[in-house]
Protein backbone atom coordinates (compact mmCIF):
# COMPACT_ATOMS: atom_id res chain seq x y z
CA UNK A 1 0.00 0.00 0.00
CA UNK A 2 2.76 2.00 0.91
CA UNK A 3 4.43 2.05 -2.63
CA UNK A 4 1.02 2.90 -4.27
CA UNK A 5 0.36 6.23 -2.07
CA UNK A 6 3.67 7.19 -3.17
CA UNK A 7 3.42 6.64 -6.89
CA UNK A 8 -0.28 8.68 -6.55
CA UNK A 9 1.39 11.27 -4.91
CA UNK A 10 4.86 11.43 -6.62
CA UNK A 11 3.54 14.15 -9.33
CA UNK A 12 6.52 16.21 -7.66
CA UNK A 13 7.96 19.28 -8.69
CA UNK A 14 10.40 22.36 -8.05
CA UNK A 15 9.19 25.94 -8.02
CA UNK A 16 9.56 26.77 -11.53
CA UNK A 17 7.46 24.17 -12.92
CA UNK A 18 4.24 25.38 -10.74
CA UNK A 19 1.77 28.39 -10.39
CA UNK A 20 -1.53 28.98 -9.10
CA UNK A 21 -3.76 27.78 -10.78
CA UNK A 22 -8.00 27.14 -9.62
CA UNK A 23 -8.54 24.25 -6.87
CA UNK A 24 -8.26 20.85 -8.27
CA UNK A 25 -10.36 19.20 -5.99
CA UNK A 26 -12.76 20.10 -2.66
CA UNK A 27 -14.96 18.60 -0.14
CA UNK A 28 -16.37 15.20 -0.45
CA UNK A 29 -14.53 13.89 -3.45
CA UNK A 30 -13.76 10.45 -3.16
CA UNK A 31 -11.44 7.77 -4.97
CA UNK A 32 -11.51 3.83 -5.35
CA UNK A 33 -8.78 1.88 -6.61
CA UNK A 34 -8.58 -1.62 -7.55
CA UNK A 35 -5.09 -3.25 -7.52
CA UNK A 36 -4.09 -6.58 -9.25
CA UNK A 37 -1.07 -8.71 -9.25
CA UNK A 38 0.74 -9.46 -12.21
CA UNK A 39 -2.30 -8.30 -14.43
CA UNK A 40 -4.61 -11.48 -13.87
CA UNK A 41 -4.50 -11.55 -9.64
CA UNK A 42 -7.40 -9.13 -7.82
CA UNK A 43 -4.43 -8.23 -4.80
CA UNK A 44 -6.77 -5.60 -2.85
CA UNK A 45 -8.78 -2.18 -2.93
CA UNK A 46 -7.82 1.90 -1.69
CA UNK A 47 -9.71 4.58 -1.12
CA UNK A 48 -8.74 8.26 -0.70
CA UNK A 49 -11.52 10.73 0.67
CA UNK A 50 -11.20 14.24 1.17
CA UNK A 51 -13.26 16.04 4.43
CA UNK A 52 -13.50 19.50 5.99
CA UNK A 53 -12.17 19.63 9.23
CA UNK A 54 -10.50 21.97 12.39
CA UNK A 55 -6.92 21.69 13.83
CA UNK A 56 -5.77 23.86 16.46
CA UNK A 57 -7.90 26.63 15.24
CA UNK A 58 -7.21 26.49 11.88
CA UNK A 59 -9.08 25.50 8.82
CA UNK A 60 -8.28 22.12 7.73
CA UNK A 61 -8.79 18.94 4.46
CA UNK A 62 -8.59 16.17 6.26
CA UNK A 63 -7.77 13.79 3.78
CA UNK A 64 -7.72 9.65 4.49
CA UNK A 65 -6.36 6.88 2.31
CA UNK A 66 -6.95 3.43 3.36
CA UNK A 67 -6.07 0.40 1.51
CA UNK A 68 -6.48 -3.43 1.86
CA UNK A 69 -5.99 -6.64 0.38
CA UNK A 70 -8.92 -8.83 -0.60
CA UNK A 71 -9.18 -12.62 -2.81
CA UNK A 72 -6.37 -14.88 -2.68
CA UNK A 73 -4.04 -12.45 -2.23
CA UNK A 74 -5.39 -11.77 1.30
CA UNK A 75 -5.30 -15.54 2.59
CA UNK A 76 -1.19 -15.34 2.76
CA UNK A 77 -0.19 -11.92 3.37
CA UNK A 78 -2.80 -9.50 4.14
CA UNK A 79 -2.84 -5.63 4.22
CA UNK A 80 -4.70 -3.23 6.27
CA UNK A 81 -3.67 0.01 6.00
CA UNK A 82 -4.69 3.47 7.06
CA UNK A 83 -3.28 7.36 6.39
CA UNK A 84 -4.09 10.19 7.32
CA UNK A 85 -3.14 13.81 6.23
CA UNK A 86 -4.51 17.63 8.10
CA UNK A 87 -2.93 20.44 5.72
CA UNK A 88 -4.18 24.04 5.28
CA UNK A 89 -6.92 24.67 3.36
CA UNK A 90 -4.98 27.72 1.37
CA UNK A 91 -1.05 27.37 2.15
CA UNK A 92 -1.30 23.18 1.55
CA UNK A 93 0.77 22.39 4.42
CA UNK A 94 0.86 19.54 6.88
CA UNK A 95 0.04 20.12 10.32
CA UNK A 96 -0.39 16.57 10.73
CA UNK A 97 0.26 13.00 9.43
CA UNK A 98 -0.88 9.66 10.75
CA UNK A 99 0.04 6.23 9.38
CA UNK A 100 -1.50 3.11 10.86
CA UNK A 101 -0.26 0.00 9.23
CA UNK A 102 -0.39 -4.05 9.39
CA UNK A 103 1.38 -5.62 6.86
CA UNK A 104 1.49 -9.48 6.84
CA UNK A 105 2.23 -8.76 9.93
CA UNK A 106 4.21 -5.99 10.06
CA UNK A 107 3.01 -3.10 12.10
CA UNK A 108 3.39 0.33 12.24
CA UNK A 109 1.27 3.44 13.95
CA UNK A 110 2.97 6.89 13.96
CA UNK A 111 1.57 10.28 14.40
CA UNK A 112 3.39 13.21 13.45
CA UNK A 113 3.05 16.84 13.81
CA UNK A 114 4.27 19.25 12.07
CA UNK A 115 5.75 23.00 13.27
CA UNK A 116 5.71 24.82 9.84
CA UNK A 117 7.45 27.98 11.31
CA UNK A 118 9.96 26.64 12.98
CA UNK A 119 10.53 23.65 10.34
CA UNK A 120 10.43 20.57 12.82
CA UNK A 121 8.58 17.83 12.62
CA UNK A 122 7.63 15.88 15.81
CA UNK A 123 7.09 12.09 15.72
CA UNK A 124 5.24 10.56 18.10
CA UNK A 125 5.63 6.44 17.91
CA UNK A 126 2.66 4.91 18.74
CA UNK A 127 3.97 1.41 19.25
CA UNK A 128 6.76 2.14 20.90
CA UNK A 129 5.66 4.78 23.30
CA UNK A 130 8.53 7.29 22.15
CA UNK A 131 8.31 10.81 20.71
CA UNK A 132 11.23 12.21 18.47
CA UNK A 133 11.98 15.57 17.01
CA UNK A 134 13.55 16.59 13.47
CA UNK A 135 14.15 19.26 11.51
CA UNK A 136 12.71 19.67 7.87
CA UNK A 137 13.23 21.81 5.07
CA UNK A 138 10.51 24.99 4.70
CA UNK A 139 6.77 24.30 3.74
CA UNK A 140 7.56 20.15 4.18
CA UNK A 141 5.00 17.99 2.94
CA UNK A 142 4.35 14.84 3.82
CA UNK A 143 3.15 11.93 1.63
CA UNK A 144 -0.40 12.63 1.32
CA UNK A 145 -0.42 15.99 1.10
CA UNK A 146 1.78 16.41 -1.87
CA UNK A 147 -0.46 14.84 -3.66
CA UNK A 148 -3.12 17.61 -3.01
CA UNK A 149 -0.51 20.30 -3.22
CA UNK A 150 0.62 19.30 -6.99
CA UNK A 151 -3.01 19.17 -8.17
CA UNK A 152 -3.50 22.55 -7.41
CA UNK A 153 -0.21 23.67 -8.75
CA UNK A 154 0.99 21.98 -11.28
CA UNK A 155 1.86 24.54 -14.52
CA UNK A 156 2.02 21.57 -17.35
CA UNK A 157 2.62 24.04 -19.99
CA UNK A 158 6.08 24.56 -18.42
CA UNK A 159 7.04 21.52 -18.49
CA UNK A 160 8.93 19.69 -21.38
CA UNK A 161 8.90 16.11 -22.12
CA UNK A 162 11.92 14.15 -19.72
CA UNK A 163 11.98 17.59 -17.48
CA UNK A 164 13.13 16.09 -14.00
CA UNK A 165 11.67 17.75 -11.27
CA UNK A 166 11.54 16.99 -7.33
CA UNK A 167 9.56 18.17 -3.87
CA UNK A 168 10.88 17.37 -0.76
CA UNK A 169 8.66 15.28 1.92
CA UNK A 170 9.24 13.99 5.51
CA UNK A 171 8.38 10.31 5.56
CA UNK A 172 8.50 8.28 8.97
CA UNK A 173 11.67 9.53 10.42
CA UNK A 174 13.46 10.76 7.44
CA UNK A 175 13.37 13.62 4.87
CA UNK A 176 12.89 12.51 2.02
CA UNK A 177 13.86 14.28 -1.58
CA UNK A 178 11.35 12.56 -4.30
CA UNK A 179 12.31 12.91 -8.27
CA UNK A 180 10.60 11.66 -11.52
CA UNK A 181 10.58 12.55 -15.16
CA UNK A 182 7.53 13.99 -17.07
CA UNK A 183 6.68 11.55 -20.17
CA UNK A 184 4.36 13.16 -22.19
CA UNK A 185 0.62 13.13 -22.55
CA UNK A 186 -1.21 9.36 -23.68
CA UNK A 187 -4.71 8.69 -24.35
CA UNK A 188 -5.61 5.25 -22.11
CA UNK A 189 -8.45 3.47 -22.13
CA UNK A 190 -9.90 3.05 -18.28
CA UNK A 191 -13.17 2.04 -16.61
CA UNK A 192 -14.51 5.13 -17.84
CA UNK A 193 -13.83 5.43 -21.33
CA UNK A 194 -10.64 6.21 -23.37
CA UNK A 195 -9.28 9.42 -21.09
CA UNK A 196 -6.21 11.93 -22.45
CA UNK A 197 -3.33 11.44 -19.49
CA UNK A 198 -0.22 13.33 -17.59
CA UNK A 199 2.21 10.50 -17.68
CA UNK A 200 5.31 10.15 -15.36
CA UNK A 201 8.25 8.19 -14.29
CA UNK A 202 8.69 8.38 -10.13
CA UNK A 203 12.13 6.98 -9.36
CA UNK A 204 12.59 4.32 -7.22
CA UNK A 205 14.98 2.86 -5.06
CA UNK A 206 15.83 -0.58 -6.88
CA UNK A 207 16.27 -4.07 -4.76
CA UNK A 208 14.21 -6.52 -2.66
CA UNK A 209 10.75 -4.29 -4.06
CA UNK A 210 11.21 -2.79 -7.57
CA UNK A 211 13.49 -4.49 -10.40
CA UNK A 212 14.95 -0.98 -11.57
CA UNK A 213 14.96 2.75 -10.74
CA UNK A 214 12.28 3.46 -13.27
CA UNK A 215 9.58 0.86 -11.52
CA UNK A 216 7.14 2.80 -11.45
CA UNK A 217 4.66 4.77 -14.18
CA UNK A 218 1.84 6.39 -13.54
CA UNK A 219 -0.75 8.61 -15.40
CA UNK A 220 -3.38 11.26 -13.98
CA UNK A 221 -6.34 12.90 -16.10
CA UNK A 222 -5.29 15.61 -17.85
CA UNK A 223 -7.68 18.10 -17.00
CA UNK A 224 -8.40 20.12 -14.25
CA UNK A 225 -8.93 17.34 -11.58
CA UNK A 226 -5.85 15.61 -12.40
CA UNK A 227 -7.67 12.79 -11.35
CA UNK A 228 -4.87 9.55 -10.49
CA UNK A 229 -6.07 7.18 -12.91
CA UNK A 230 -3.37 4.25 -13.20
CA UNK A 231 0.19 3.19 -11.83
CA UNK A 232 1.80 0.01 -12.58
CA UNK A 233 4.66 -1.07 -10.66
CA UNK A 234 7.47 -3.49 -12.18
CA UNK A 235 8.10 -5.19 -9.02
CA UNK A 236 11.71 -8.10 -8.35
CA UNK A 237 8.95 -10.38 -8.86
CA UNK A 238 5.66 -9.85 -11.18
CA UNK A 239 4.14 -6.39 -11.32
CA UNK A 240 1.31 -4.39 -9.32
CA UNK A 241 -1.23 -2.43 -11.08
CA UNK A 242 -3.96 0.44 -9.44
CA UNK A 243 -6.96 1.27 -11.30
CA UNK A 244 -9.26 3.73 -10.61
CA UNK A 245 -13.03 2.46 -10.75
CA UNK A 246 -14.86 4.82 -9.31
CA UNK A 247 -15.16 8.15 -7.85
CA UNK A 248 -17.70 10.72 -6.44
CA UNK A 249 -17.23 14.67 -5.51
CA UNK A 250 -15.14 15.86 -8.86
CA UNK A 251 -14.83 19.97 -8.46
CA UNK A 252 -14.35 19.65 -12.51
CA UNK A 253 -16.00 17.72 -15.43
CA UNK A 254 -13.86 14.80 -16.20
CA UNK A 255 -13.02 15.07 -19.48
CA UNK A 256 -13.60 11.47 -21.43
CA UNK A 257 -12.74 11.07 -24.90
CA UNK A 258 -15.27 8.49 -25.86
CA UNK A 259 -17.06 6.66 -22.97
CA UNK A 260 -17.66 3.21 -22.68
């Protein structure tokens, strides 16, 4: 689940290739994904919903992802996952970041706050009762939120097929500088009909998960949702796909070619 959320999130990019452009999203939309294994394989579901909320006085989207495993894929290692992101409704800034995971096993629950003006970020572990302070770089974003923050900046006439471009994040305990390469526009053909698509290249870190740097593709609607769509994953062994198959809340028309 973990290395989907970053793929839908990893439309990253520095300063020069964004300006402000009309909200890409608002209140009460909501995404479903369906993931397979190796293109045949159901492997699980993930949702991402988008709320209104309050934090410490201020104005907050509180936006949560969950994901799962279901089928076959569930009866030998299964997923239940849970995120969590409060940012500002008009800077698009963390304030705070939960991630509550158990996978196969493997457990995590973290909470982290976020001190924007002094650039810290505090992490509160959950499971192990301890609470840990780092620094960040300015206006940090955490994994959820950049998501968000690209769709509502993102300036795709500056950008030039192969640009490289990069945000930084604060992920667990770490910071964490994220970089992919812009590939062009494609027409796919998805749940919905045949859809014109953003399409990028996150880089990876290769070994035990992906086969290669370049892992990982995704497109997102090319419109003014930018709606996540697809990503497919080449992964050391088979391949991961997320579709999306259905959604609810769109601030925009979704602009389909020809519908099915």
């Amino acid at each position: 689940m973990k290395k989907i959320i970053i793929a839908i999130i990893a439309l990253v990019s520095m300063n020069q290739s964004f300006s402000q452009i009309e909200s890409a999203y608002g209140t009460g939309e909501w995404f479903r994904f369906e993931m397979s294994y190796s293109g045949w394989m159901k492997a699980g579901e993930a949702t991402l919903a988008v709320n209104e909320s309050n934090y410490k006085g201020k104005p907050v989207y509180h936006v949560v992802g969950k994901g799962w495993t279901t089928g076959a894929v569930s009866w030998f290692f299964k997923v239940q996952d849970r995120y969590e992101s409060y940012f500002d409704k008009q800077l698009n800034i963390p304030y705070k970041f939960i991630r509550d995971i158990n996978e196969g096993g493997h457990t995590k629950n973290i909470e982290i706050e976020f001190d924007q003006k002094n650039n810290k970020a505090l992490v509160h572990n959950l499971k192990h009762n301890t609470k840990t302070s780092f620094d960040t770089k300015p206006k940090i974003q955490d994994m959820v939120s950049t998501f968000y923050y690209l769709r509502n900046n993102l300036d795709i006439d500056n950008l030039k097929v192969n640009d490289e471009v990069e945000v930084n994040m604060f992920f667990d305990e770490e910071n964490y500088g994220f970089k992919l390469r812009y590939l062009g526009t494609e027409v796919i053909t998805t749940s919905f009909g045949k859809v014109n698509t953003l399409k990028f290249r996150p880089y990876v870190m290769a070994g035990r998960v992906f086969k290669e740097e370049e892992s990982l593709t995704l497109w997102v609607s090319n419109d003014k949702n930018r709606i996540p769509l697809r990503i497919k994953a080449d992964l050391a062994v088979g391949s991961l796909r997320a579709d999306l198959n259905a959604f609810k809340g769109l601030k925009h028309p979704f602009n389909i070619l020809v519908q099915n």
